[in-house]
Protein backbone atom coordinates (compact mmCIF):
# COMPACT_ATOMS: atom_id res chain seq x y z
CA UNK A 1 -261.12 -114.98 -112.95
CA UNK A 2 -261.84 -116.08 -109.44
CA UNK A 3 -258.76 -119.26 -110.03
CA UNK A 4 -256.59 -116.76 -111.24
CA UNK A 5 -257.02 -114.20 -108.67
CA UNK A 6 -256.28 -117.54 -106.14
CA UNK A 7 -253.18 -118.80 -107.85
CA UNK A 8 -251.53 -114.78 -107.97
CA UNK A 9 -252.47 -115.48 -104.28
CA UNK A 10 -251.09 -118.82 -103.28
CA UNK A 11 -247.76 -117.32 -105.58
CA UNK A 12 -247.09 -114.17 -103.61
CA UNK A 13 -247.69 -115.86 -100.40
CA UNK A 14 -244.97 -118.16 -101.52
CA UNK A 15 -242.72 -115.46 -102.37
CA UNK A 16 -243.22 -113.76 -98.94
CA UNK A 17 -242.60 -117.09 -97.22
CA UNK A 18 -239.54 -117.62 -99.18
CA UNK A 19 -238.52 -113.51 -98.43
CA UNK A 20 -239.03 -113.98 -94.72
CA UNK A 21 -236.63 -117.06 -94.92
CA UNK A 22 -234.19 -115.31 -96.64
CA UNK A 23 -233.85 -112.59 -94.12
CA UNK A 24 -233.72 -115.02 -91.26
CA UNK A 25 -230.62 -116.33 -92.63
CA UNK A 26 -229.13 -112.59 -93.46
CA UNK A 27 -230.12 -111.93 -89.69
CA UNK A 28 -228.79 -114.87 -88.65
CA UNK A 29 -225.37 -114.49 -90.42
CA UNK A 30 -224.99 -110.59 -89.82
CA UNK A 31 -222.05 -111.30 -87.16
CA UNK A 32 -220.18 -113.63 -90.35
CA UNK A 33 -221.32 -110.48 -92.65
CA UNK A 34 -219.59 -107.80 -90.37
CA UNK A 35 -216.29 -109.80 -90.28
CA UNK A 36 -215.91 -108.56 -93.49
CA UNK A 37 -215.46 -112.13 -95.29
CA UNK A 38 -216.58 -113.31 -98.43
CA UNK A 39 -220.30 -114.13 -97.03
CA UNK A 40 -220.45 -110.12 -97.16
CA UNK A 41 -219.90 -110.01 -100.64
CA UNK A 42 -222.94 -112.81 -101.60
CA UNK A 43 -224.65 -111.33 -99.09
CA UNK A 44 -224.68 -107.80 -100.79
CA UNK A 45 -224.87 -109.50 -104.72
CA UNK A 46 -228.05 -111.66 -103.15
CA UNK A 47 -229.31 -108.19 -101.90
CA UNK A 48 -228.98 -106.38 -105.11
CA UNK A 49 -231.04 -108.84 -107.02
CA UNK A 50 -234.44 -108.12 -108.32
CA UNK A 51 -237.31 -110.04 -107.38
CA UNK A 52 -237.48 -111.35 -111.27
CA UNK A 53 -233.66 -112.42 -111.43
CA UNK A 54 -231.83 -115.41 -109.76
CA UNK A 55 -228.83 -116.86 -109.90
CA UNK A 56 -227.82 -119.91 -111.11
CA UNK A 57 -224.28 -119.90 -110.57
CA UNK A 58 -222.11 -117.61 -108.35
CA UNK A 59 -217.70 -118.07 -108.66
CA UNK A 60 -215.29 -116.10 -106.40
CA UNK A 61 -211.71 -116.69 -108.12
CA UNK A 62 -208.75 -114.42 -107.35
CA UNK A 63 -210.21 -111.42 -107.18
CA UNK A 64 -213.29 -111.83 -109.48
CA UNK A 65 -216.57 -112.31 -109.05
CA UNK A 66 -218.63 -114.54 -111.75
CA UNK A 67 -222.77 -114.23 -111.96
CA UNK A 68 -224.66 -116.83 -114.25
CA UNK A 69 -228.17 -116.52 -114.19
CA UNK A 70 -231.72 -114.92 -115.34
CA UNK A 71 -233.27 -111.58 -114.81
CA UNK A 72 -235.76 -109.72 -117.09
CA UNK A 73 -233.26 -106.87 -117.18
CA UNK A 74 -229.92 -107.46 -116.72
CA UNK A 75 -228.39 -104.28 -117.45
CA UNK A 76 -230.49 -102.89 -114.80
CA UNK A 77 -229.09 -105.63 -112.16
CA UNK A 78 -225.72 -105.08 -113.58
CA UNK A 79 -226.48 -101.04 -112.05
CA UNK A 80 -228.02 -102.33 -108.99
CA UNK A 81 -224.61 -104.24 -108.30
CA UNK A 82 -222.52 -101.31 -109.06
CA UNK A 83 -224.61 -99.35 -106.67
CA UNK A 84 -224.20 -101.61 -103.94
CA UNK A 85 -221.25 -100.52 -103.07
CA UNK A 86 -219.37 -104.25 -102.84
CA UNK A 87 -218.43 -104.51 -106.16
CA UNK A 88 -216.41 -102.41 -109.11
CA UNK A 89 -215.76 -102.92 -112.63
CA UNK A 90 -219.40 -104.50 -113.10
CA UNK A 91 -220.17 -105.68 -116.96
CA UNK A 92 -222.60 -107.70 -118.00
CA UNK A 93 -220.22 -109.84 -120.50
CA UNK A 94 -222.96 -111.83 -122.20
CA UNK A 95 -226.88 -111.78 -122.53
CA UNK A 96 -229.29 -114.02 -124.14
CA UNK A 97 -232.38 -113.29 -125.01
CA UNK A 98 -235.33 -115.59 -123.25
CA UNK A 99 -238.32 -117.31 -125.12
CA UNK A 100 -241.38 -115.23 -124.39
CA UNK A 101 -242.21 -114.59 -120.77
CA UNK A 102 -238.84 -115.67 -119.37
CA UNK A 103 -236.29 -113.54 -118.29
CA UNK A 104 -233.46 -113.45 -119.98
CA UNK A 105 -230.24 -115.48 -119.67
CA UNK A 106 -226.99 -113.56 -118.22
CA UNK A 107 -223.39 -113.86 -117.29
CA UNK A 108 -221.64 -111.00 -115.64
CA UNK A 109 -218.45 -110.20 -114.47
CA UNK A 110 -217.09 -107.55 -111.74
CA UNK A 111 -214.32 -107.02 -108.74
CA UNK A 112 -215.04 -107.06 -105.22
CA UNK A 113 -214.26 -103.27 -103.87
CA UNK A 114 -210.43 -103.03 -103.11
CA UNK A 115 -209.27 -105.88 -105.29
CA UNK A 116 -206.15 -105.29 -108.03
């Protein structure tokens, strides 16, 4: 009980570390992100992910944005994304079911706001 209580530990002290490195580059980017350029927009999807999800492959083509990765729920994230204000036309296009205790496998595609 005592090693597991250390390794949920040593995790989530990881995860903070890794947390306060990710907002040292948003902070550190912010003038980029206010431009208005595409940074904004991965900035925004990278804020609108859950703490279980990641991605594994992000594509900006022509007006279309392309996620690939794993979340537990990705119909929630696919909300969270709409919500964010960046993006329209969010669906979650395909979804595959992970082995237990992993997070599911999804692809989804959106717009950014004010694309055709």
């Amino acid at each position: 009980e005592l090693a597991d209580l250390q390794a949920r530990h040593h995790a989530a002290r990881g995860a903070l570390r890794e947390r306060a490195w990710v907002r040292g580059v948003r902070d550190s980017i912010q003038p980029i992100i206010a431009s208005g350029s595409r940074v904004a927009l991965i900035d925004a999807v990278a804020a609108s992910l859950p703490q279980d999800a990641f991605l594994e492959e992000l594509q900006l083509d022509a007006g279309q944005i392309r996620l690939i990765g794993r979340a537990k729920d990705p119909a929630l994230l696919t909300a969270q994304l709409t919500s964010g204000g960046m993006l329209q036309e969010v669906r979650l296009v395909n979804r595959q079911a992970g082995q237990a205790g992993e997070a599911d496998r999804f692809e989804i595609l959106a717009k950014p706001k004010g694309a055709p």
